[in-house]
Protein backbone atom coordinates (compact mmCIF):
# COMPACT_ATOMS: atom_id res chain seq x y z
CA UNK A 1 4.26 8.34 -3.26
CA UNK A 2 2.70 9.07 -6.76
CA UNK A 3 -0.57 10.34 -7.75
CA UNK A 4 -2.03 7.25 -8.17
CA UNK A 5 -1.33 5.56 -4.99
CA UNK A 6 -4.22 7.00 -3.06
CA UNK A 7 -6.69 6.11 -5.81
CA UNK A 8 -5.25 2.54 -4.90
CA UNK A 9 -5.91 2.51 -1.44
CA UNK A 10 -9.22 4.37 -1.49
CA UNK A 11 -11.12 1.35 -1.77
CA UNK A 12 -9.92 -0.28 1.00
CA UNK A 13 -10.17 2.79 3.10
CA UNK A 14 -13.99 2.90 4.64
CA UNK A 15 -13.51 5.30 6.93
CA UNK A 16 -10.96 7.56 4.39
CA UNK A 17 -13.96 9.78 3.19
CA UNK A 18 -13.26 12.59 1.68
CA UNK A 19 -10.30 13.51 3.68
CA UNK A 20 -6.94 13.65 2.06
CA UNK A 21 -4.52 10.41 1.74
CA UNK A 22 -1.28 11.26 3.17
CA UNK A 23 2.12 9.52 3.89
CA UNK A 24 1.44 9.75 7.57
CA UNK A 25 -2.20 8.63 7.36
CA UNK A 26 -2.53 5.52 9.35
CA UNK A 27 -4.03 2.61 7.44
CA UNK A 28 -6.03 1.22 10.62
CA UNK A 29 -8.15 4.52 11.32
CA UNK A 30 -8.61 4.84 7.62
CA UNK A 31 -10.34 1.39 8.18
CA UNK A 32 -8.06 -1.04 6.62
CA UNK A 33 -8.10 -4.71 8.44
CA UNK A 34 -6.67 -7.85 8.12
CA UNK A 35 -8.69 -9.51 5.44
CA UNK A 36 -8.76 -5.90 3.21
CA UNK A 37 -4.85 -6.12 3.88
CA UNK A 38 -4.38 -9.16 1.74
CA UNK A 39 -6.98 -7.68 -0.91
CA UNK A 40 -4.88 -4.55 -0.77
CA UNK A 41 -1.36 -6.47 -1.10
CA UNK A 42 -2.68 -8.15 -4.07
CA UNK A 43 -3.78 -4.75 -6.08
CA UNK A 44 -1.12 -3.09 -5.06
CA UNK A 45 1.05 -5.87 -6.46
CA UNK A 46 -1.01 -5.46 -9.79
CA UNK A 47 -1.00 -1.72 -10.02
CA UNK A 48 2.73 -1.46 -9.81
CA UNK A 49 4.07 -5.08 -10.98
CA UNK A 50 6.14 -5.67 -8.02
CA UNK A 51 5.86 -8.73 -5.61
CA UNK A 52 6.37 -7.90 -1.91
CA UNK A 53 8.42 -10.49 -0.20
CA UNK A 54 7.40 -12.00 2.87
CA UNK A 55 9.53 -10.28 5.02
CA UNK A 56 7.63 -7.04 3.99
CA UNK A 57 4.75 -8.33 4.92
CA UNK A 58 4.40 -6.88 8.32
CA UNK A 59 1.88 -4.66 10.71
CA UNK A 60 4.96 -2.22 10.08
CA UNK A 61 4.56 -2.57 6.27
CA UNK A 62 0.84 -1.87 6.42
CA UNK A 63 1.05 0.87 9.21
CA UNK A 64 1.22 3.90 7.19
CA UNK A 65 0.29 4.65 3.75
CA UNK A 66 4.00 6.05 4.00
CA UNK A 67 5.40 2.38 4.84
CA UNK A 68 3.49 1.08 2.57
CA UNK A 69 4.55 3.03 -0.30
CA UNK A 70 8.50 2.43 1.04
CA UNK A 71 7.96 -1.22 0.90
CA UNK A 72 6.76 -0.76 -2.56
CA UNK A 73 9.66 1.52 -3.55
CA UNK A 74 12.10 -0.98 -2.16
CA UNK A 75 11.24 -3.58 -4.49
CA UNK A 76 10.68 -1.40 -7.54
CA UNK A 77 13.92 -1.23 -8.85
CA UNK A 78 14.20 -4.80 -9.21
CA UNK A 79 11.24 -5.24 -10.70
CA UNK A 80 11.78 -2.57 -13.44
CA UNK A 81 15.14 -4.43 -13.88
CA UNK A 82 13.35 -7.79 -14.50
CA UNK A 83 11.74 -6.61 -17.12
């Protein structure tokens, strides 16, 4: 995960606080739902100019801020080669 990732998340996070972002912080108790899920797909998709597929777009995906970040990282490459 990079630096920036958590500054990505935060906003979505209502219950994140002050407490420290971590791969194994769980995106539910951090507050993250359903609707803020979508928001969060689509500035995540901004921040890091990747497009998740819809096969990544799973409870599993969105579990972790961990799977999250591997989702993202599994797309990356292609999307650096693209452009």
């Amino acid at each position: 995960m990079d630096a920036n990732f958590p500054a990505v998340l935060q906003p979505f996070l209502k219950y994140a606080g002050g407490q420290e972002i971590t791969g194994e912080s769980r995106l539910r108790d951090l507050g993250l739902d359903s609707m803020q899920s979508i928001q969060l797909l689509f500035a995540v998709e901004d921040a890091y100019h990747v497009s998740l597929p819809d096969e990544l777009l799973t409870d599993d995906t969105f579990a972790t801020v961990g799977s999250l970040w591997a989702a993202i990282e599994s797309v990356r490459p292609a999307a650096q080669e693209a452009s």
